[in-house]
N, C-alpha and C. Protein backbone atom coordinates (compact mmCIF):
# COMPACT_ATOMS: atom_id res chain seq x y z
N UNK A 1 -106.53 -7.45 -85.86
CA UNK A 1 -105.82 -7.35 -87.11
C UNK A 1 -105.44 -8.74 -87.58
N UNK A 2 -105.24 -8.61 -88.80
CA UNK A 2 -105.30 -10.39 -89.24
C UNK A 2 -103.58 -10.47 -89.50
N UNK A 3 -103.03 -11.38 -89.64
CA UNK A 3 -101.44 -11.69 -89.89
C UNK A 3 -100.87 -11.19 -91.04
N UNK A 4 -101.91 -10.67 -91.81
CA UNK A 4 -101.56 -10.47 -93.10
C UNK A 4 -101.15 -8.94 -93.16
N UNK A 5 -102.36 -8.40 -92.06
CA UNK A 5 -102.10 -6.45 -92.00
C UNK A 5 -100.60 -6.30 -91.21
N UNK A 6 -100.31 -7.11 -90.58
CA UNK A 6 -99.14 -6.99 -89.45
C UNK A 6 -98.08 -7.19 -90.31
N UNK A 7 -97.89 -8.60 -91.67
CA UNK A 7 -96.82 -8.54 -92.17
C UNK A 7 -96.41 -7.11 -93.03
N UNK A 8 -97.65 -7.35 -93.64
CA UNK A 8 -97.08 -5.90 -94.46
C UNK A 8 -96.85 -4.70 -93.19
N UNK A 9 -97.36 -4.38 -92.06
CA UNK A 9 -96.46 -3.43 -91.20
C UNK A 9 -95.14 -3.52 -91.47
N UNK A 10 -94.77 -5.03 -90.70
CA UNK A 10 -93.51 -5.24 -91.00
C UNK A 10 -92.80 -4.70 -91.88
N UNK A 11 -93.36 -5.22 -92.92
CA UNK A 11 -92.29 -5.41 -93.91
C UNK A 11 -92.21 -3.62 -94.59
N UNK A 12 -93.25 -2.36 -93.81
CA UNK A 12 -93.21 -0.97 -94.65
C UNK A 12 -91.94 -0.90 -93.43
N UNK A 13 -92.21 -1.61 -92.36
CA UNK A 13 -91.02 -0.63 -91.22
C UNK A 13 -89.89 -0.95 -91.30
N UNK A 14 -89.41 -2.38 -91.63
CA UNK A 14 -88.13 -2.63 -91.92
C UNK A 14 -87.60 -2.08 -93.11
N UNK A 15 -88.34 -2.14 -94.20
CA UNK A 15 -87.64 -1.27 -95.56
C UNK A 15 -87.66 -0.08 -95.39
N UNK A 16 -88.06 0.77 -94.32
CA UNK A 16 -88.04 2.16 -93.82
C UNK A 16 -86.85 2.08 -92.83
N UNK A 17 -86.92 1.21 -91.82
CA UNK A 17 -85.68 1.36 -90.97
C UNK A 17 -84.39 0.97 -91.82
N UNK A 18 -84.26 0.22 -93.07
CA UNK A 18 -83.10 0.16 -93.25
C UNK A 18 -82.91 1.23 -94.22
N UNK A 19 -84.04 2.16 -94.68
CA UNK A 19 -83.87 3.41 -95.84
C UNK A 19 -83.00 4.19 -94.93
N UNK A 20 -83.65 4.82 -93.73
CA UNK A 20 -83.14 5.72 -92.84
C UNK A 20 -81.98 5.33 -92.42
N UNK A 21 -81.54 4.14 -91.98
CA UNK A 21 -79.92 3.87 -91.52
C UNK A 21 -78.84 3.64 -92.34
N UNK A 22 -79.49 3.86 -94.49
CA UNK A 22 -78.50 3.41 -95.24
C UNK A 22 -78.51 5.37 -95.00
N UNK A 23 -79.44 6.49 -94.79
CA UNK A 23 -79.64 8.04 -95.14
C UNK A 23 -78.95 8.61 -93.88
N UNK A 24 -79.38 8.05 -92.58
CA UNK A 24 -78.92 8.81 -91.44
C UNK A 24 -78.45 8.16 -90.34
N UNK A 25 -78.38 7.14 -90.42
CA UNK A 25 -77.60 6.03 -89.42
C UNK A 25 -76.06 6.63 -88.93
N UNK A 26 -75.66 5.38 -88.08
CA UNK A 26 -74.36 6.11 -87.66
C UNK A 26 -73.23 5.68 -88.82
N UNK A 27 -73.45 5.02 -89.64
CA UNK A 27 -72.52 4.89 -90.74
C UNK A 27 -73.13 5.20 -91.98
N UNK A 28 -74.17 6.14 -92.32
CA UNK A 28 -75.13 6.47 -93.41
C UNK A 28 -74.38 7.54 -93.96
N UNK A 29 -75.25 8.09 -94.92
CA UNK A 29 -74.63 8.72 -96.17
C UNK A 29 -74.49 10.35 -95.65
N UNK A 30 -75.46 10.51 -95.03
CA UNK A 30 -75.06 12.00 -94.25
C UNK A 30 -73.84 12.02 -93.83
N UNK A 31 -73.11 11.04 -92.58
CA UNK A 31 -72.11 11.04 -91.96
C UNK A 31 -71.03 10.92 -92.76
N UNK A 32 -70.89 10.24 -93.55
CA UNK A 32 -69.66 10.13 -94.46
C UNK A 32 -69.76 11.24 -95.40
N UNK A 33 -70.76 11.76 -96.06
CA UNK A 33 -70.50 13.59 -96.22
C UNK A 33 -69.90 14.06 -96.41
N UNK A 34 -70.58 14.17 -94.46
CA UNK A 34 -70.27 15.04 -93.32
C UNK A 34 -68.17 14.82 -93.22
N UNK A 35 -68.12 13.76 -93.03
CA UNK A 35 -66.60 13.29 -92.27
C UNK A 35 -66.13 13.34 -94.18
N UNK A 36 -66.62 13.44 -95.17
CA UNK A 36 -65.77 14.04 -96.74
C UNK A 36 -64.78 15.11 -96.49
N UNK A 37 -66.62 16.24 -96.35
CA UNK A 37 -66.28 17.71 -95.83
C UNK A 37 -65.05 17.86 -95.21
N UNK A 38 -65.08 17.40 -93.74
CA UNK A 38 -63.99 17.71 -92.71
C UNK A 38 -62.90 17.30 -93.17
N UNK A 39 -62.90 16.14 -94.14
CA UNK A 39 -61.17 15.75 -94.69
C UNK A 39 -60.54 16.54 -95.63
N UNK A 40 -61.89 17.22 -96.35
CA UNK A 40 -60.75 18.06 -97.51
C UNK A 40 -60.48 19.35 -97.04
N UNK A 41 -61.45 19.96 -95.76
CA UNK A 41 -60.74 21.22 -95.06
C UNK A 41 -59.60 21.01 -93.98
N UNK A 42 -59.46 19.60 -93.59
CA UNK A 42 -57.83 19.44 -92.85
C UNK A 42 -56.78 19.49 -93.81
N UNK A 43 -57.26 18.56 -95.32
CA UNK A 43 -56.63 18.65 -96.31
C UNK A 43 -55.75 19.68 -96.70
N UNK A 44 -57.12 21.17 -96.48
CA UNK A 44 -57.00 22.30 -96.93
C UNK A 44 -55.61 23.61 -96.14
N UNK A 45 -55.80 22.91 -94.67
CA UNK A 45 -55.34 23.42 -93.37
C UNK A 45 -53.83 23.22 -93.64
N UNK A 46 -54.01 21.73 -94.28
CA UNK A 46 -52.16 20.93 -94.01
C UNK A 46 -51.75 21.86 -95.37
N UNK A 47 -51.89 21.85 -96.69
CA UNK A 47 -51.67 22.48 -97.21
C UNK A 47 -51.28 23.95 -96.78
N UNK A 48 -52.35 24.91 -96.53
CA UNK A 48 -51.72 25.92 -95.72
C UNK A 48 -50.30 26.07 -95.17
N UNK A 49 -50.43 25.13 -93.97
CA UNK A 49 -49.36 24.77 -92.95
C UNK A 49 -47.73 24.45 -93.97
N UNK A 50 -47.87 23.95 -94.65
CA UNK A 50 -46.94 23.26 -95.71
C UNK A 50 -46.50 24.48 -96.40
N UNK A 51 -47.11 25.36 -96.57
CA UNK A 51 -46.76 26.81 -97.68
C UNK A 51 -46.14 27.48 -96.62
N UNK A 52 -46.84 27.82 -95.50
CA UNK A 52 -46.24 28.89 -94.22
C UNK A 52 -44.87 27.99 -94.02
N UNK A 53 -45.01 26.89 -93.66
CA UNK A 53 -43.44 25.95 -93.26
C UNK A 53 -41.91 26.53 -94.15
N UNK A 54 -42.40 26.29 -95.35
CA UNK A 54 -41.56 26.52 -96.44
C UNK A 54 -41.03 27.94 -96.59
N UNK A 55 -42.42 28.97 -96.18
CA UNK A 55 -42.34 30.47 -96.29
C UNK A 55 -41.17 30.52 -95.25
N UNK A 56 -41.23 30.11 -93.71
CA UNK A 56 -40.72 30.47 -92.69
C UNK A 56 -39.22 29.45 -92.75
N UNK A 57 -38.87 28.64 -93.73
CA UNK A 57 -37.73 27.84 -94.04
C UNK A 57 -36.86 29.01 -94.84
N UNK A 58 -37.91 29.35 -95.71
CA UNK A 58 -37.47 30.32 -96.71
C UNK A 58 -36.35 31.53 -96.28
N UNK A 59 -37.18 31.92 -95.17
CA UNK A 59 -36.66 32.96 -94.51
C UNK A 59 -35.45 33.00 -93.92
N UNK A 60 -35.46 31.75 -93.31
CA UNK A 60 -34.19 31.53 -92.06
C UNK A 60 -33.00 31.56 -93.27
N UNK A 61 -33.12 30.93 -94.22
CA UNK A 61 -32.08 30.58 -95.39
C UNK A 61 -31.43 32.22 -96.04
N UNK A 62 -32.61 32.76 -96.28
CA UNK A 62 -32.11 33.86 -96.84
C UNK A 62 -32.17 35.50 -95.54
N UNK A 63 -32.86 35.37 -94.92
CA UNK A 63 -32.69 36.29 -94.14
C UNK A 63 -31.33 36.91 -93.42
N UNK A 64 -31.27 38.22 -93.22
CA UNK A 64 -29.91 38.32 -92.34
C UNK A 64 -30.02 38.23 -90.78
N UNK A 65 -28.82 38.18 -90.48
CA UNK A 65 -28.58 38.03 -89.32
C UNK A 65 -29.26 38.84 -88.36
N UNK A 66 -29.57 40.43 -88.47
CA UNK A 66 -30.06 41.06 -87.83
C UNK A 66 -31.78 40.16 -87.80
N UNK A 67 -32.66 40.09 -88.50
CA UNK A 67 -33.78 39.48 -88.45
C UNK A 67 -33.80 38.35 -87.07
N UNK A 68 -33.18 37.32 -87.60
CA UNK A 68 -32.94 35.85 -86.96
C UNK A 68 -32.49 36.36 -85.31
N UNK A 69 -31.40 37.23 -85.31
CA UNK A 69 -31.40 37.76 -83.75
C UNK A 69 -32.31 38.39 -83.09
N UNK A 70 -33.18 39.40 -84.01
CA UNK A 70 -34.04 39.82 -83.65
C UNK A 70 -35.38 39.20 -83.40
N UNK A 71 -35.73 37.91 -84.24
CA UNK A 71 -36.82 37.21 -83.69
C UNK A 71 -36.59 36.13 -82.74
N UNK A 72 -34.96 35.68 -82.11
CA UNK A 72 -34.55 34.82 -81.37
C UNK A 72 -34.84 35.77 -80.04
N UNK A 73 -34.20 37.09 -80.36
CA UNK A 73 -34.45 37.66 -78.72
C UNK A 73 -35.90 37.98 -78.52
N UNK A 74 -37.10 38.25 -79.53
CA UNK A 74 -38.15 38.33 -79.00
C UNK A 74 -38.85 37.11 -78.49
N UNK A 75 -38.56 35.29 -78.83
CA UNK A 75 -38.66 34.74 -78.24
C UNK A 75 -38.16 34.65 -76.64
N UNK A 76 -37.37 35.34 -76.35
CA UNK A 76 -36.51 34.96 -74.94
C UNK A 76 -34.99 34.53 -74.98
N UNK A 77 -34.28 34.17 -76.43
CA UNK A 77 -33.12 33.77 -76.63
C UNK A 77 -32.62 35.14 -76.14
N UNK A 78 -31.09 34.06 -75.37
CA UNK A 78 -30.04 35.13 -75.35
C UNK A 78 -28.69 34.93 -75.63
N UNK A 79 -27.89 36.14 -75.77
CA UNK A 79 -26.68 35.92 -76.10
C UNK A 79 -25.81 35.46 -75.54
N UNK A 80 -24.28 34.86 -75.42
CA UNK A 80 -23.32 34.76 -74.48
C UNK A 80 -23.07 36.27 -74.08
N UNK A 81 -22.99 36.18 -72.49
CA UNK A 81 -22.97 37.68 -72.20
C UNK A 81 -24.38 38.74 -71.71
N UNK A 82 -25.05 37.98 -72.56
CA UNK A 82 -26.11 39.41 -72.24
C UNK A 82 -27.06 39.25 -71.19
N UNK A 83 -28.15 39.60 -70.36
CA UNK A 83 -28.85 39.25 -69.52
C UNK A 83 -30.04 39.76 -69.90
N UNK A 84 -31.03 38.80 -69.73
CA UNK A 84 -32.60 39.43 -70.19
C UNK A 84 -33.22 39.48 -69.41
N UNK A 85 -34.04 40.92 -69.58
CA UNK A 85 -35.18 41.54 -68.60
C UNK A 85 -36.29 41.21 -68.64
N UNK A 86 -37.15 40.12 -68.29
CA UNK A 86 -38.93 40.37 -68.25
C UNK A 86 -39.27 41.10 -67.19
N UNK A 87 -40.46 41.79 -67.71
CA UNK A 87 -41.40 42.60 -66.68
C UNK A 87 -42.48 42.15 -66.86
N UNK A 88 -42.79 41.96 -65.50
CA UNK A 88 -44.37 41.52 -65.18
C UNK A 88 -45.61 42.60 -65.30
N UNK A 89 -45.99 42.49 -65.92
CA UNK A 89 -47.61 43.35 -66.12
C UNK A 89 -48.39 43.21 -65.29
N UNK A 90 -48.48 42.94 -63.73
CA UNK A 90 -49.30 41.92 -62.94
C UNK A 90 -50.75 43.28 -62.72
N UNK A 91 -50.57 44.51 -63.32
CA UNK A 91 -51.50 45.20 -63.22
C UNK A 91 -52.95 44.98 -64.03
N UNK A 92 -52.68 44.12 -64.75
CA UNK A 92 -53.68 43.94 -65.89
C UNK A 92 -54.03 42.12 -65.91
N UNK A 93 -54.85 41.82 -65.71
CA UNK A 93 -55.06 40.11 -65.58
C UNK A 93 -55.38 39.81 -67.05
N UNK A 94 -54.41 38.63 -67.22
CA UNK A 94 -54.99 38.62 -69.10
C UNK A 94 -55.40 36.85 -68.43
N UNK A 95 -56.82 37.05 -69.49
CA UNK A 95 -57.56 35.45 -69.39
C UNK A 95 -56.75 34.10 -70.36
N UNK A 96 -56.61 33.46 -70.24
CA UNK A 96 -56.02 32.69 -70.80
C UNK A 96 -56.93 32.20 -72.13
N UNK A 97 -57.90 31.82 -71.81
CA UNK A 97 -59.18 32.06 -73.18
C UNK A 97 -59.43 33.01 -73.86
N UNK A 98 -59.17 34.33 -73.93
CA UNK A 98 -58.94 35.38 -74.56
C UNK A 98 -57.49 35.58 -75.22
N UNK A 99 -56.71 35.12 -75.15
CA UNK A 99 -55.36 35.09 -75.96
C UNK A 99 -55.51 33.81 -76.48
N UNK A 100 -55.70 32.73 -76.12
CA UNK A 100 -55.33 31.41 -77.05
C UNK A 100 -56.86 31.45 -78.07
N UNK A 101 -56.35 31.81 -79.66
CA UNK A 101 -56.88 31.54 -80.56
C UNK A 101 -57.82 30.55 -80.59
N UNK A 102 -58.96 30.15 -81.56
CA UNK A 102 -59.71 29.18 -81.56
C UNK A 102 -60.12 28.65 -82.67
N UNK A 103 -59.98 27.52 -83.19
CA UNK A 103 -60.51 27.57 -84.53
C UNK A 103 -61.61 27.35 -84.49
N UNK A 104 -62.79 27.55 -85.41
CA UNK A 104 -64.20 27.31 -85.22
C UNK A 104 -64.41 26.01 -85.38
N UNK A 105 -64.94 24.92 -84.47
CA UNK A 105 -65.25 23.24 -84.66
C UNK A 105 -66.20 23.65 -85.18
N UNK A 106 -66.86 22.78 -86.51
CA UNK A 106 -67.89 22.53 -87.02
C UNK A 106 -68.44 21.39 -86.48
N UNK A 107 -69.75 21.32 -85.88
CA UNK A 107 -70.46 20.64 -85.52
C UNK A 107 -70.88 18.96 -85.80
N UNK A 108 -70.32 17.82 -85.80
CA UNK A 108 -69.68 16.78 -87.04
C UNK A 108 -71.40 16.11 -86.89
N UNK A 109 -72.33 15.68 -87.42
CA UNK A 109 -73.46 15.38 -87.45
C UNK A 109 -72.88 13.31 -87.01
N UNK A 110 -73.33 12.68 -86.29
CA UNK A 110 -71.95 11.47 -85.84
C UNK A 110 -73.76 10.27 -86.34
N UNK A 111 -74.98 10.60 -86.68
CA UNK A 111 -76.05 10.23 -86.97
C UNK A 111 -77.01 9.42 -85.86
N UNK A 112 -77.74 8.94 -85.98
CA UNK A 112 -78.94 8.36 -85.12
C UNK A 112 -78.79 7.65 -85.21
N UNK A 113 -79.07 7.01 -83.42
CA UNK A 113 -79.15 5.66 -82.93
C UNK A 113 -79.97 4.61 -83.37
N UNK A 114 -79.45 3.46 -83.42
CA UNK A 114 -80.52 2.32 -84.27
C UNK A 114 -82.21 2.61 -83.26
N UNK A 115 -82.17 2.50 -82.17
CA UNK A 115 -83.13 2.43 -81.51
C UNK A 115 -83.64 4.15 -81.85
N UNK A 116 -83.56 4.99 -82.34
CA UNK A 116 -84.20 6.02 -82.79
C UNK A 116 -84.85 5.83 -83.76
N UNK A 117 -84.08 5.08 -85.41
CA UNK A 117 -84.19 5.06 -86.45
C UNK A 117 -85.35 3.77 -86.12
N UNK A 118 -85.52 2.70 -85.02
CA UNK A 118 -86.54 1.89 -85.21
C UNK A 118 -87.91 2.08 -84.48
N UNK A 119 -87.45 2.90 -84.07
CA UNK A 119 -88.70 4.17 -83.87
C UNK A 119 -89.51 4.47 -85.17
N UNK A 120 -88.68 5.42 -85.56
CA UNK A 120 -89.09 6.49 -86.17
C UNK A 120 -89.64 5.19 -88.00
N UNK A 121 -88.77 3.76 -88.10
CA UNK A 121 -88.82 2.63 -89.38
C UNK A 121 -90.47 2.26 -88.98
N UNK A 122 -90.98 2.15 -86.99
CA UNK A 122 -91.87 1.53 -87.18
C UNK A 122 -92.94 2.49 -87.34
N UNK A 123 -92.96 3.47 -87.03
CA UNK A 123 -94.03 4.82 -87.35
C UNK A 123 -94.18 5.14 -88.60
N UNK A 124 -93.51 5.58 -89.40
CA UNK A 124 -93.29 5.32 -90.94
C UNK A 124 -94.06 4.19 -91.42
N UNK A 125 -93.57 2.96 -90.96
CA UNK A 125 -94.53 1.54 -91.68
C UNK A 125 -96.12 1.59 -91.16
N UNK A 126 -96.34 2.35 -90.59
CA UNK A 126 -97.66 2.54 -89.46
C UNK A 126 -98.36 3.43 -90.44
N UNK A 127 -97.67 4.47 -90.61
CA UNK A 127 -98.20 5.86 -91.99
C UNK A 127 -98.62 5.03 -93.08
N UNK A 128 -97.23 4.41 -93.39
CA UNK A 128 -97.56 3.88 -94.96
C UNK A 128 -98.87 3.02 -95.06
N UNK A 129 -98.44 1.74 -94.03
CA UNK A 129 -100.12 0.78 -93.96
C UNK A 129 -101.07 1.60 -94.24
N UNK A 130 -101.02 2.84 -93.57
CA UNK A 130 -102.72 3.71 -93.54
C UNK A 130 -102.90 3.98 -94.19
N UNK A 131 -101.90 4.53 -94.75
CA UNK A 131 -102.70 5.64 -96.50
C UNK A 131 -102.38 4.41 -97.60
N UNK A 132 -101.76 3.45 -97.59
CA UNK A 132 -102.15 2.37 -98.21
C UNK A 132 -104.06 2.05 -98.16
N UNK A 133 -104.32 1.61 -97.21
CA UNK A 133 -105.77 1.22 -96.70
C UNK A 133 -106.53 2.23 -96.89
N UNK A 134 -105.79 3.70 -97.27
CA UNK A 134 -106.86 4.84 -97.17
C UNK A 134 -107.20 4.93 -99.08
N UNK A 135 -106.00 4.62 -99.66
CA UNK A 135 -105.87 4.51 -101.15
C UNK A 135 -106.58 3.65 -101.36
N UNK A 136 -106.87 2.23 -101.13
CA UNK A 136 -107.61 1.00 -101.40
C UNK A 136 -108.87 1.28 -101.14
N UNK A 137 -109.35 2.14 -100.27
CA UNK A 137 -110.70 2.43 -100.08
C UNK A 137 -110.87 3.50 -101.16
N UNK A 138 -110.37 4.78 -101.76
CA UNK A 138 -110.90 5.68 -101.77
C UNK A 138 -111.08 5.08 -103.91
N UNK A 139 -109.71 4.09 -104.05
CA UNK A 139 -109.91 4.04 -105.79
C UNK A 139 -110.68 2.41 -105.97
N UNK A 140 -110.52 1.72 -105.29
CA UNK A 140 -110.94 0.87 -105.41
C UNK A 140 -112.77 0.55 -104.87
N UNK A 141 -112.53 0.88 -103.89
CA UNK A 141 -113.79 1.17 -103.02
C UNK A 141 -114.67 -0.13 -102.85
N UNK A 142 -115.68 0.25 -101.78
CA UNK A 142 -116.58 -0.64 -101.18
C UNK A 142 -117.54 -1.31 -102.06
N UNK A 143 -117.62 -0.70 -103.53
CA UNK A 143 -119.05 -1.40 -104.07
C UNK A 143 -118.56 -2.91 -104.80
N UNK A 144 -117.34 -2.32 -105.32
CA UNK A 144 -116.70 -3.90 -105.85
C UNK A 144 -116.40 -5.14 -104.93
N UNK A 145 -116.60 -5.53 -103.65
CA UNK A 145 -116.37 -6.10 -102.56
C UNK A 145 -117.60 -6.23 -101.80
N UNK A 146 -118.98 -5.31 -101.88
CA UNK A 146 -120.48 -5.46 -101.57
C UNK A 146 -120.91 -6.43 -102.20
N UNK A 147 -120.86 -6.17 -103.90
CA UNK A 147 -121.56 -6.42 -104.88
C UNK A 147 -121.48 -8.43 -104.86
N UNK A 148 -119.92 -8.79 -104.33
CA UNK A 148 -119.93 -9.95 -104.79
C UNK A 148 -120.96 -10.31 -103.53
N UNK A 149 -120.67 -9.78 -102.42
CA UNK A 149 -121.28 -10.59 -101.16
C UNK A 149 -122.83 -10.50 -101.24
N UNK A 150 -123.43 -9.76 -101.86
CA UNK A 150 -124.81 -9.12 -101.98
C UNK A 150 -125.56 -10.64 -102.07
N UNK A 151 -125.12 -11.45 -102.74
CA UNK A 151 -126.17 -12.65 -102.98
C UNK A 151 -125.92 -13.87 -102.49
N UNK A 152 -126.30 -14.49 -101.27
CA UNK A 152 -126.30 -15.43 -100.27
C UNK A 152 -124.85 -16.68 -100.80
N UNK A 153 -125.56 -17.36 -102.25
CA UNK A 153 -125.31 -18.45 -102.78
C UNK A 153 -123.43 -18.01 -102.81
N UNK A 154 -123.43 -16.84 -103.50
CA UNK A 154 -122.05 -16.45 -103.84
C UNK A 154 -121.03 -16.01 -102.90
N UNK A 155 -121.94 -15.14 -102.23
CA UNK A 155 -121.28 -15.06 -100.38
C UNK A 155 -120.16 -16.25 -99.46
N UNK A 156 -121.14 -17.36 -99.30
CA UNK A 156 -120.61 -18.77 -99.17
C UNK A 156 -119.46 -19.21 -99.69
N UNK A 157 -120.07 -18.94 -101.30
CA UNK A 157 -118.72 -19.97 -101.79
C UNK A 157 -117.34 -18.87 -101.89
N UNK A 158 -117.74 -17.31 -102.16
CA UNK A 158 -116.74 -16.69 -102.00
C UNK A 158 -115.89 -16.67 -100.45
N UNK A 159 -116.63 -16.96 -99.65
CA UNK A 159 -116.10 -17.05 -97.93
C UNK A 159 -115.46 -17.87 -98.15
N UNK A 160 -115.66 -18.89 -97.89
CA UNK A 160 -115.46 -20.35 -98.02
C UNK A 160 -114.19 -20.42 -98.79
N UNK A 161 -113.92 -19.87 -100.00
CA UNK A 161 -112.86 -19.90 -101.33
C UNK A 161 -111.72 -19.05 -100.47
N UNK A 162 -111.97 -18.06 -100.06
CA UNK A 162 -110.93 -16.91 -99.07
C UNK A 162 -110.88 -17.48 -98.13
N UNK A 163 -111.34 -18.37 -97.32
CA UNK A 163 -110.49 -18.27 -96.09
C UNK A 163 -111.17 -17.24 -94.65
N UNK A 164 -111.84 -15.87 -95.36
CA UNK A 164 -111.59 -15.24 -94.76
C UNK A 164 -113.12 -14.59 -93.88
N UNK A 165 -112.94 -13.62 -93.70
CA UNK A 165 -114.53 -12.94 -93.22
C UNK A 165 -114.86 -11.93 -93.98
N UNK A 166 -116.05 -11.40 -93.51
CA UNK A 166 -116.62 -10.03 -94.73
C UNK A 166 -115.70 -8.87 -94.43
N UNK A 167 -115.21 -8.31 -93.85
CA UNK A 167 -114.79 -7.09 -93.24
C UNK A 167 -113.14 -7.13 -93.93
N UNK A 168 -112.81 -7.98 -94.21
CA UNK A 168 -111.17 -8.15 -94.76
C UNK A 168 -111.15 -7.70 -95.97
N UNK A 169 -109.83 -6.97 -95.85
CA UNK A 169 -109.15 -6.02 -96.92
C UNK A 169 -108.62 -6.98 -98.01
N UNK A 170 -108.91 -7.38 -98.90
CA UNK A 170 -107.68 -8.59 -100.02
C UNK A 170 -106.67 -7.27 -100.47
N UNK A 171 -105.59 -7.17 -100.36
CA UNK A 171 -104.54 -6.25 -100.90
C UNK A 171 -104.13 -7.08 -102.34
């Protein structure tokens, strides 16, 4: 391969490796999204949390007394005086993962490693070269590049003028 097919490799894989790491890198446009998404549904959560807070402020303020005793003793509060009974259920085994709630984690996409993306920048520049070279052959083609070499005198001085050999691609 001559220096010339290699730069342009280069230069399809690096403008490919840096397409893919501005699209899917670990600080690319997917990930920040991605990490949008997740801020305006915590956003969404605290809000929530902030309405229930207020609801359950609400309550204590205006509620009566019977309520407030009644949800103090179902916590375990007790009175001066009174003595509280737990009973053990030890007949029934409860899993601890089956009572504690879960919220569903969404899967956070965190993006691809540079050494993936320069993988995948130099395979890409490898594609492109080809169907570049496959385009140059198929519209341009072999007769315009025969025709000059066809006659000895012109051969020469066209060699000679390029630099180069018969078999080379001029892009």
């Amino acid at each position: 391969m001559t220096i010339k097919k290699l730069v342009i490799i280069a230069l399809y894989s690096i403008i490919s490796f840096i397409f893919l790491s501005l699209l899917c890198g670990e600080g690319g446009f997917l990930v920040n999204r991605n990490l949008e998404k997740r801020y305006e549904e915590l956003e969404r959560k605290c809000d929530l949390y902030m309405v229930e807070i207020e609801s359950l402020e609400n309550q204590l303020k205006n509620g009566d007394s019977y309520t407030q005793d009644d949800a103090a003793h179902f916590m375990g509060l007790e009175r001066q005086g009174e003595k509280v009974y737990y009973f053990d259920s030890s007949d029934e085994e409860v899993e601890l993962e089956s009572t504690v709630t879960r919220t569903e984690e969404i899967e956070e996409f965190s993006g691809f490693p540079k050494y993936i993306l320069a993988i995948l920048g130099l395979i890409i520049g490898i594609v492109l070269f080809l169907l570049q070279t496959l385009f140059h052959f198929l519209f341009v083609g072999r007769s315009t590049t025969k025709s000059m070499y066809d006659n000895p005198k012109r051969s020469k001085t066209a060699k000679k003028g390029r630099g180069q050999g018969y078999d080379d691609i001029d892009f």
